[in-house]
PDB file of N, CA and C in Angstrom:
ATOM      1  N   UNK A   1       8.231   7.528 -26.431  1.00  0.00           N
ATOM      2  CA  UNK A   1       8.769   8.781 -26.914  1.00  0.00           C
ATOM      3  C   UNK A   1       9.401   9.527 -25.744  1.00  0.00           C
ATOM      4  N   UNK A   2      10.540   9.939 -25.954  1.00  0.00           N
ATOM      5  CA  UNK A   2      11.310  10.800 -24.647  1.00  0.00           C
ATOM      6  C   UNK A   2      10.916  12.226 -25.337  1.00  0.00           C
ATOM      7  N   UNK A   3      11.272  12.910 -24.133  1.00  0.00           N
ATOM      8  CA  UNK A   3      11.158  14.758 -24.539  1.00  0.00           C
ATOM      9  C   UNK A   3      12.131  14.970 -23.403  1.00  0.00           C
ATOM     10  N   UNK A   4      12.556  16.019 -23.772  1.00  0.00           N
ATOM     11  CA  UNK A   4      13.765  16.459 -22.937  1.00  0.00           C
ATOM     12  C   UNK A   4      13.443  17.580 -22.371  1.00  0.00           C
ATOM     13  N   UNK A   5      13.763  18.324 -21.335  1.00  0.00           N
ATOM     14  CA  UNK A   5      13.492  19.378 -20.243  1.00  0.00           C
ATOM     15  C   UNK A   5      14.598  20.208 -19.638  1.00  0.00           C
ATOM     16  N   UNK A   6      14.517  20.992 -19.442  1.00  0.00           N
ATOM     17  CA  UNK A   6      15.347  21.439 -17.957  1.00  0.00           C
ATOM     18  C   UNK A   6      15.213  21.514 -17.206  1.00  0.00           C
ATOM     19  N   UNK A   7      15.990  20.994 -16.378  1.00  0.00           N
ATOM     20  CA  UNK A   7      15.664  21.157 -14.627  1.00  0.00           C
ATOM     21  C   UNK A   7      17.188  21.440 -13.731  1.00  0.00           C
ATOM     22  N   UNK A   8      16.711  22.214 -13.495  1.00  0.00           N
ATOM     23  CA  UNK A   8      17.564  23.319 -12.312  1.00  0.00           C
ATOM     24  C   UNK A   8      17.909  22.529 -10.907  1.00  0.00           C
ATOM     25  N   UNK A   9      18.371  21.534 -10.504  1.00  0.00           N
ATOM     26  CA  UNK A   9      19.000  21.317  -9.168  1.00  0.00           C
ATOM     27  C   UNK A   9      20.390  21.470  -8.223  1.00  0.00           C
ATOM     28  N   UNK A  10      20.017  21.483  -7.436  1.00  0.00           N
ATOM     29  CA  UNK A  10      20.915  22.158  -6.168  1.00  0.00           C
ATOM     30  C   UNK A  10      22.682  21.753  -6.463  1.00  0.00           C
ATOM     31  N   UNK A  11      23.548  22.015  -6.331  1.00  0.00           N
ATOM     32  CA  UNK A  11      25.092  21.638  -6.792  1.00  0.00           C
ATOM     33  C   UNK A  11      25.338  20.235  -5.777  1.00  0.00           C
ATOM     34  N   UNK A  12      25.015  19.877  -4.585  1.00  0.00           N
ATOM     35  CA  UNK A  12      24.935  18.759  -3.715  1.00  0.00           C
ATOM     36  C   UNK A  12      23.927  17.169  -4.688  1.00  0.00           C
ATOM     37  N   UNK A  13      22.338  17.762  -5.144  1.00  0.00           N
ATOM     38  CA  UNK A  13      21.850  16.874  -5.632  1.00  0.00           C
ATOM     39  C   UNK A  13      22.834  16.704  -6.878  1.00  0.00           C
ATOM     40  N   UNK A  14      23.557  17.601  -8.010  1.00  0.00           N
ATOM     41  CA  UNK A  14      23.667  17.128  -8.877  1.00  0.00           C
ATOM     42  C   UNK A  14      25.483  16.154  -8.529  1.00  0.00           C
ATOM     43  N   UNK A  15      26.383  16.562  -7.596  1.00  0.00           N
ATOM     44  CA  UNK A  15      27.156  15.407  -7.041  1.00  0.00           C
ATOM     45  C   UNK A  15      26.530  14.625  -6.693  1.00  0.00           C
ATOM     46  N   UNK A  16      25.617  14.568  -5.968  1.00  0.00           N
ATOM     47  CA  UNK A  16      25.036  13.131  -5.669  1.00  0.00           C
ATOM     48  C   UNK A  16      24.942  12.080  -7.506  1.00  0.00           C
ATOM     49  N   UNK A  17      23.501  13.326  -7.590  1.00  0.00           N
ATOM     50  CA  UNK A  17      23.918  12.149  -8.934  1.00  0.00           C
ATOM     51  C   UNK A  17      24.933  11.958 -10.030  1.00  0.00           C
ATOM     52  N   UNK A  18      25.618  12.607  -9.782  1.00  0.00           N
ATOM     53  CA  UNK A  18      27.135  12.193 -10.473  1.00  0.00           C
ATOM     54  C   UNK A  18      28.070  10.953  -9.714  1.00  0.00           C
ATOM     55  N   UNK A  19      27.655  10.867  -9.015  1.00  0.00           N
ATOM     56  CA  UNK A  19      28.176   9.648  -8.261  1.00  0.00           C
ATOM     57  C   UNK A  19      27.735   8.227  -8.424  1.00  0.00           C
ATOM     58  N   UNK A  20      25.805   8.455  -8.603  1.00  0.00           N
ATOM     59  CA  UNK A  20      25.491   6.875  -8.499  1.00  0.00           C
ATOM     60  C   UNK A  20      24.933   6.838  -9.880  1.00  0.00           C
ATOM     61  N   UNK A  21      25.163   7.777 -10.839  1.00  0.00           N
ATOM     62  CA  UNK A  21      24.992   7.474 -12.509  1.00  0.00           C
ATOM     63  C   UNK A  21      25.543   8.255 -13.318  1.00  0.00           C
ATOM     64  N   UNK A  22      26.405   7.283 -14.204  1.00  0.00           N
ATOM     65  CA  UNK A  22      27.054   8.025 -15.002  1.00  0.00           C
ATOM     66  C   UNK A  22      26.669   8.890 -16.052  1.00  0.00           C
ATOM     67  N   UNK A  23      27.186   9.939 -16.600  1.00  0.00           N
ATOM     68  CA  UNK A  23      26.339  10.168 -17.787  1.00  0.00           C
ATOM     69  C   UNK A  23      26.317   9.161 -18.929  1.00  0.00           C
ATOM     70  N   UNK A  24      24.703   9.592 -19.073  1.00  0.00           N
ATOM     71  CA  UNK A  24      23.987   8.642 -20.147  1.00  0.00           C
ATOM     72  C   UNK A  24      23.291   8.179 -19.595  1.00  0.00           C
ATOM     73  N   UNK A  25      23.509   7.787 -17.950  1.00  0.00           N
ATOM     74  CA  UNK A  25      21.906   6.908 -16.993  1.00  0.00           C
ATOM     75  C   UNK A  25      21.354   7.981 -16.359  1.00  0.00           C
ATOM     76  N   UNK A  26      21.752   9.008 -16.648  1.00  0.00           N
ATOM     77  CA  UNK A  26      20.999  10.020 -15.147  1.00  0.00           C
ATOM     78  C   UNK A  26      19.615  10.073 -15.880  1.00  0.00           C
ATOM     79  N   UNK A  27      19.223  10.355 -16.853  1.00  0.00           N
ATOM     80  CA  UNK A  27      17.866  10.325 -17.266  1.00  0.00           C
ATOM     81  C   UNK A  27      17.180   8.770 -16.678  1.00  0.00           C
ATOM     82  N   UNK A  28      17.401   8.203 -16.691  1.00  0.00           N
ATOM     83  CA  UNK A  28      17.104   6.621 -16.555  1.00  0.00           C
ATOM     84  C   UNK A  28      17.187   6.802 -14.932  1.00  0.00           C
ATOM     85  N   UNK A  29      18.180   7.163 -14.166  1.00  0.00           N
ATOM     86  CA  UNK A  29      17.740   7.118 -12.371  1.00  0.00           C
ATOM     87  C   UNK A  29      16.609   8.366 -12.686  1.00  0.00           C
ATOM     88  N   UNK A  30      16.999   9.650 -12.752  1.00  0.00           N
ATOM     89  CA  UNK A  30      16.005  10.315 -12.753  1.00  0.00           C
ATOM     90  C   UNK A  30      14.082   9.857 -12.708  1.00  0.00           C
ATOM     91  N   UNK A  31      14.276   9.359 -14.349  1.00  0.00           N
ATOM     92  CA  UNK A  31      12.622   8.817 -14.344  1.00  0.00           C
ATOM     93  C   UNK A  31      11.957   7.615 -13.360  1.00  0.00           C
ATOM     94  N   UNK A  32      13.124   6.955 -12.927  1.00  0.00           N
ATOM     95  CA  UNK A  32      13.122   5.740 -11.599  1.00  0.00           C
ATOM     96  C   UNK A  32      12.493   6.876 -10.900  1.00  0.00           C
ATOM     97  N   UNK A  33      13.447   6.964 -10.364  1.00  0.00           N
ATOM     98  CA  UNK A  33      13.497   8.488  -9.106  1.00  0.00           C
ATOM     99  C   UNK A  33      12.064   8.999  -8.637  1.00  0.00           C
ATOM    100  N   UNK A  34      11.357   9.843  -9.922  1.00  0.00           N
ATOM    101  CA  UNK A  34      10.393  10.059  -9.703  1.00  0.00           C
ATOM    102  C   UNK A  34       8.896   9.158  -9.953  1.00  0.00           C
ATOM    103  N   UNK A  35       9.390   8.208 -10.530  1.00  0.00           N
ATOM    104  CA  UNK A  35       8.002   7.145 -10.802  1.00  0.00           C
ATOM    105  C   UNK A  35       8.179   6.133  -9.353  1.00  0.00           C
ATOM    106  N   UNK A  36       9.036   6.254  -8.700  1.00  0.00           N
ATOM    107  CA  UNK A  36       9.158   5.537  -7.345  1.00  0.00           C
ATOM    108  C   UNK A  36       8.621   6.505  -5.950  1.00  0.00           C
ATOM    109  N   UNK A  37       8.902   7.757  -5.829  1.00  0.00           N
ATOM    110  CA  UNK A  37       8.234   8.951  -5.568  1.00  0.00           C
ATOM    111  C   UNK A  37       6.924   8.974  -5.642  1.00  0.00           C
ATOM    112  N   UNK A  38       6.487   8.875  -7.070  1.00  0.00           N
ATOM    113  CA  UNK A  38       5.057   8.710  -6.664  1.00  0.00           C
ATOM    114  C   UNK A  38       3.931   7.782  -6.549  1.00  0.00           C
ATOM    115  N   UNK A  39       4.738   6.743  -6.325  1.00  0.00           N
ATOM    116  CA  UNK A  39       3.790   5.392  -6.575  1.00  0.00           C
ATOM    117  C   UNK A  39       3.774   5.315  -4.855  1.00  0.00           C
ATOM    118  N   UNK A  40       5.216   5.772  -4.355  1.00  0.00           N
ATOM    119  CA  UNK A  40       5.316   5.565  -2.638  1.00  0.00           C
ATOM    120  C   UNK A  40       4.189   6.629  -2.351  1.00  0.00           C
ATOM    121  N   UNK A  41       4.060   8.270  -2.663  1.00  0.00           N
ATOM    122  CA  UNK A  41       3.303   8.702  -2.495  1.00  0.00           C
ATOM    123  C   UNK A  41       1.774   8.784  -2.425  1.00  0.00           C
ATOM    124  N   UNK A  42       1.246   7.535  -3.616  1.00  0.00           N
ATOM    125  CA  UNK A  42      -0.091   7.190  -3.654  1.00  0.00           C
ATOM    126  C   UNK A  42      -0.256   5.789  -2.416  1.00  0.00           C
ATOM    127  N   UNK A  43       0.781   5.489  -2.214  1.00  0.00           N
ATOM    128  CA  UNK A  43       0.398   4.443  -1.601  1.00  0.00           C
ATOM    129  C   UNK A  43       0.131   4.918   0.094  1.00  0.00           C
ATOM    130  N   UNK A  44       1.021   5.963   0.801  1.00  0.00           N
ATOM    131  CA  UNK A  44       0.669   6.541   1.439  1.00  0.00           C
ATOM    132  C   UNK A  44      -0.462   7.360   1.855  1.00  0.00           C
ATOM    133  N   UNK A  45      -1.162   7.918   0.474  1.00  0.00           N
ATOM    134  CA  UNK A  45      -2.415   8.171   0.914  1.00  0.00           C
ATOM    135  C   UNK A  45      -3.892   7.510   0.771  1.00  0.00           C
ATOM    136  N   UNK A  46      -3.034   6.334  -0.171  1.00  0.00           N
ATOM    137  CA  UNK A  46      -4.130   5.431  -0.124  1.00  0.00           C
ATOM    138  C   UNK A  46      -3.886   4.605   1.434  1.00  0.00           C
ATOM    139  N   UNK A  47      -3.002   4.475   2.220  1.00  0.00           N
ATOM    140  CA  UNK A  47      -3.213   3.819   3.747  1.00  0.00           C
ATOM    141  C   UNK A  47      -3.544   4.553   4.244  1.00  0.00           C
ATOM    142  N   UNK A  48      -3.639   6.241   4.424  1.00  0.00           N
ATOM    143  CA  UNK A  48      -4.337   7.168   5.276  1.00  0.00           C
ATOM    144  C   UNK A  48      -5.530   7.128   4.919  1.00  0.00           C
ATOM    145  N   UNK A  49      -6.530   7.164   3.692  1.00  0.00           N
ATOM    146  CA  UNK A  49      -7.104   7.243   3.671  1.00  0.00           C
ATOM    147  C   UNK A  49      -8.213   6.050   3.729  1.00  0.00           C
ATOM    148  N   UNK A  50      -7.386   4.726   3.565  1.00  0.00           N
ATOM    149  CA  UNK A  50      -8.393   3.639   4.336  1.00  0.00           C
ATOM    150  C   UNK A  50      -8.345   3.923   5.937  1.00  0.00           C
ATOM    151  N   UNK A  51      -7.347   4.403   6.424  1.00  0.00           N
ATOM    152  CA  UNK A  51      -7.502   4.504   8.477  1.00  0.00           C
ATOM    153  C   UNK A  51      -8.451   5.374   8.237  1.00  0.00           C
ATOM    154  N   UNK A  52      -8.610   6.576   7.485  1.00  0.00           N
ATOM    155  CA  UNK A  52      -9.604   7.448   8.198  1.00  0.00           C
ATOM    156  C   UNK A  52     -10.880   6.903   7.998  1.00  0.00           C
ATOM    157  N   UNK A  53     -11.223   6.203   7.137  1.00  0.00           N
ATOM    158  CA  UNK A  53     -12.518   5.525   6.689  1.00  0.00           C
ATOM    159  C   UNK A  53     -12.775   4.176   7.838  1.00  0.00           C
ATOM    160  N   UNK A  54     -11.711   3.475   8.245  1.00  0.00           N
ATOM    161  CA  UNK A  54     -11.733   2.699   8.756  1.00  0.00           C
ATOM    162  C   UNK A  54     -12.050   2.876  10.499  1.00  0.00           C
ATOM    163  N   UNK A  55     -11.631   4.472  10.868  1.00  0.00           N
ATOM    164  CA  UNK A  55     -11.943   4.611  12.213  1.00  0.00           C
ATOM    165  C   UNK A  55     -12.952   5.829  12.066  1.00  0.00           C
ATOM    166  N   UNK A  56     -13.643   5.743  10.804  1.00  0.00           N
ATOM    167  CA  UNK A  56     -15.161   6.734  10.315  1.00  0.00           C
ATOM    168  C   UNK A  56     -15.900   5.266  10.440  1.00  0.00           C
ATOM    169  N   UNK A  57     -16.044   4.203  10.605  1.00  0.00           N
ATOM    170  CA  UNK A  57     -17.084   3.393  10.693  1.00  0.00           C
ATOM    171  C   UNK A  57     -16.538   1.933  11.927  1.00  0.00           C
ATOM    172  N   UNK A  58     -15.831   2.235  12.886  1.00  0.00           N
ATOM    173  CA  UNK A  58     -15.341   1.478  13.771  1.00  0.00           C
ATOM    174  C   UNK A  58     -16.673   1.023  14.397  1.00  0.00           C
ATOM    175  N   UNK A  59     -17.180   2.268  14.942  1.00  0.00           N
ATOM    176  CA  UNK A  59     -18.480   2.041  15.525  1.00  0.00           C
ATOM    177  C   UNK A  59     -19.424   1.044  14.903  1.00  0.00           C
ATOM    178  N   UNK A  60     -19.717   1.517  13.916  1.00  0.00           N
ATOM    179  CA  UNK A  60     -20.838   0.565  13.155  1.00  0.00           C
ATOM    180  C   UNK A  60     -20.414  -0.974  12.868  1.00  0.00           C
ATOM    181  N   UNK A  61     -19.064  -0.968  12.758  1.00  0.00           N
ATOM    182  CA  UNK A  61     -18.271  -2.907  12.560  1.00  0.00           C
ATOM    183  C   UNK A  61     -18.641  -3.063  13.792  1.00  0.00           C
ATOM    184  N   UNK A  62     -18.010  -2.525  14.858  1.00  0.00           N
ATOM    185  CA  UNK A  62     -18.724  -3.314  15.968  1.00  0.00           C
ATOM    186  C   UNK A  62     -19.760  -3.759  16.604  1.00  0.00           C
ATOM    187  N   UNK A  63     -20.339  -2.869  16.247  1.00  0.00           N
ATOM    188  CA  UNK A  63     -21.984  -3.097  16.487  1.00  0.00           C
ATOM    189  C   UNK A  63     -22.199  -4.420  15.539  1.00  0.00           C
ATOM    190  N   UNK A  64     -22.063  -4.365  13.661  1.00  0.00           N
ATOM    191  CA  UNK A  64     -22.126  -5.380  13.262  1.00  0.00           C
ATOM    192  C   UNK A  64     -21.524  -6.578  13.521  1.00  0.00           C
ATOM    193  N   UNK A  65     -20.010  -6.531  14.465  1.00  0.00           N
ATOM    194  CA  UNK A  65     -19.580  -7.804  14.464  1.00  0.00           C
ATOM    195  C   UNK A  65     -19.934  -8.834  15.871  1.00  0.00           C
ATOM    196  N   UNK A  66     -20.907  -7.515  16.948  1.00  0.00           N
ATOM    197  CA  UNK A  66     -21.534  -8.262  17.597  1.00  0.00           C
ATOM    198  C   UNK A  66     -23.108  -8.669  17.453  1.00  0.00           C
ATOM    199  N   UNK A  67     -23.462  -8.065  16.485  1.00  0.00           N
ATOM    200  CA  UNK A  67     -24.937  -8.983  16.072  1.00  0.00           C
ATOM    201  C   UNK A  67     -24.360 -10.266  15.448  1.00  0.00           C
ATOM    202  N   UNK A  68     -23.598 -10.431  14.505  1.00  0.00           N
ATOM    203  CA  UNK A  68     -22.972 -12.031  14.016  1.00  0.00           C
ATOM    204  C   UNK A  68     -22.480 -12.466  15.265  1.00  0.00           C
ATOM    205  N   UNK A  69     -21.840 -12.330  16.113  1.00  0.00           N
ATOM    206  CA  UNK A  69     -20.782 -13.186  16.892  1.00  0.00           C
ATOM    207  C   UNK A  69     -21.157 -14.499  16.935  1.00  0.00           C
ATOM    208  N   UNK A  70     -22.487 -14.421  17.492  1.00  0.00           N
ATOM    209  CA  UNK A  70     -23.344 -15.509  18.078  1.00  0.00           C
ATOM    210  C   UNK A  70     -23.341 -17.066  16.996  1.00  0.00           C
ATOM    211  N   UNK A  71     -23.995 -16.016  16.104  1.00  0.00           N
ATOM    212  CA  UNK A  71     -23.533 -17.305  14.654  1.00  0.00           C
ATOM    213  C   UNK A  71     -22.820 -18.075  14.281  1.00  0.00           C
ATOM    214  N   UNK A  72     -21.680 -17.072  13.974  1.00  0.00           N
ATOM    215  CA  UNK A  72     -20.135 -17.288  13.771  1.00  0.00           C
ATOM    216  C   UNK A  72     -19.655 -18.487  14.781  1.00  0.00           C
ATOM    217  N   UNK A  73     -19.984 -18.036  15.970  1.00  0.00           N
ATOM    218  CA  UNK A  73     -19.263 -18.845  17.193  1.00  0.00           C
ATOM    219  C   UNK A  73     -19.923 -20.296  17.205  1.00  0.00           C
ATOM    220  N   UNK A  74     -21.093 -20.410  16.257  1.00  0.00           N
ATOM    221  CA  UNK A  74     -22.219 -21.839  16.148  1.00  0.00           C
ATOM    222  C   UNK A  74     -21.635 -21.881  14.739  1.00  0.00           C
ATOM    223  N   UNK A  75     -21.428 -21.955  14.493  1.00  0.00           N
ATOM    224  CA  UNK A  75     -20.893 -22.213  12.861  1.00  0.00           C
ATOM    225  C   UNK A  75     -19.526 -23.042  13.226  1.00  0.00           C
ATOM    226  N   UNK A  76     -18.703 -22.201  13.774  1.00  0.00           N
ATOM    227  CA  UNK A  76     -17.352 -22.508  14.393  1.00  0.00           C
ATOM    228  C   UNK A  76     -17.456 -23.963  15.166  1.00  0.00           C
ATOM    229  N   UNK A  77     -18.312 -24.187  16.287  1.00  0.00           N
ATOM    230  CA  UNK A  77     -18.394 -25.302  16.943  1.00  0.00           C
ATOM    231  C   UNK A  77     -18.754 -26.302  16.203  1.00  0.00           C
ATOM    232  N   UNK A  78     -19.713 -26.343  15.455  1.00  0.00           N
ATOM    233  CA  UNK A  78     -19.779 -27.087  14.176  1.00  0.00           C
ATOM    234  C   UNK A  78     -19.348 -27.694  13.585  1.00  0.00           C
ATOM    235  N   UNK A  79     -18.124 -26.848  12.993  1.00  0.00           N
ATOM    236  CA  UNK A  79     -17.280 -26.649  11.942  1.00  0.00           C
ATOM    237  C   UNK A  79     -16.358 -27.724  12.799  1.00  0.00           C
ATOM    238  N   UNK A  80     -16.224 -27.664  13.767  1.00  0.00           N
ATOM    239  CA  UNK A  80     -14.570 -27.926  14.730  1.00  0.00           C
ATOM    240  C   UNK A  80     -15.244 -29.522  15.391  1.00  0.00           C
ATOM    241  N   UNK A  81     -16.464 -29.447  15.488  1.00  0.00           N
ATOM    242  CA  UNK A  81     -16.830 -30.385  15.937  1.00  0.00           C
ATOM    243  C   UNK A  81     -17.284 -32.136  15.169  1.00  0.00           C
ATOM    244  N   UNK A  82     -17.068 -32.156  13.730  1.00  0.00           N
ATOM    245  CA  UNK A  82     -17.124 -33.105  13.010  1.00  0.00           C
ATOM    246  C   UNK A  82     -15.881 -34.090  13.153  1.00  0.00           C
ATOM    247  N   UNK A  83     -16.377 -35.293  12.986  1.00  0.00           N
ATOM    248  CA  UNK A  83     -15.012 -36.331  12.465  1.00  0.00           C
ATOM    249  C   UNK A  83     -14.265 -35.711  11.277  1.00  0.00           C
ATOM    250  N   UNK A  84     -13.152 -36.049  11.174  1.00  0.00           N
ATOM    251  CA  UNK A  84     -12.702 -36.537  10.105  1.00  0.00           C
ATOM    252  C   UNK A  84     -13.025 -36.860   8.552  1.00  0.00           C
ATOM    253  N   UNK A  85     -13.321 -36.620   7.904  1.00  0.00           N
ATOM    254  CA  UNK A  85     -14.051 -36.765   6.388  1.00  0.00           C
ATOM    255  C   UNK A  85     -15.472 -36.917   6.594  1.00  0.00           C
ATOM    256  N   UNK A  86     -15.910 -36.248   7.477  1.00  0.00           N
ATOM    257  CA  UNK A  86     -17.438 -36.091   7.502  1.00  0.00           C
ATOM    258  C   UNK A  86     -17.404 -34.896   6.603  1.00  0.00           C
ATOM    259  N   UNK A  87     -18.493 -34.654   5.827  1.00  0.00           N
ATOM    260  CA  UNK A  87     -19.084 -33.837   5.265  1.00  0.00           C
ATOM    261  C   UNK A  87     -18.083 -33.490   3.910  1.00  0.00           C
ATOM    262  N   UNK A  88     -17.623 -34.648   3.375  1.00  0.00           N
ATOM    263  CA  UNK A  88     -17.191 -34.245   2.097  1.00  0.00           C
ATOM    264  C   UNK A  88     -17.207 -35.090   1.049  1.00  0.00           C
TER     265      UNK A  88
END
């Protein structure tokens, strides 16, 4: 279902969009326009808001990724150290 509105923009935005849609598409760039706007916008604060979480627990990964290391690094030699179709 469409609904129609008014909206008031600047004499520059509305040449602009007289240029890259003709009438009959400006509704159609328009709703682009802004559903691209805010999908970029969520995505931006969804990457800020994993960094801030991500350097809210830096400390604690490291701490955890040096209690594993040890493992990991015996797992790894292991892993690297078989023939060829051993173990399958």
């Amino acid at each position: 279902m469409n609904r129609r509105i008014n909206v008031i923009l600047p004499e520059t935005t509305v040449e602009v969009l007289a240029k890259v849609a003709p009438r009959g598409d400006r509704s159609r760039l328009i709703d682009r326009a802004i559903r691209h706007y805010v999908a970029a916008r969520g995505r931006r604060h969804l990457r800020a808001q994993l960094k801030r979480e991500a350097l809210a627990n830096a400390d604690r990964d490291l701490v955890m990724a040096a209690e594993w290391f040890h493992l990991e690094e015996e797992a790894w030699a292991k892993a690297t150290s078989k023939e060829p179709g051993e173990g399958r």
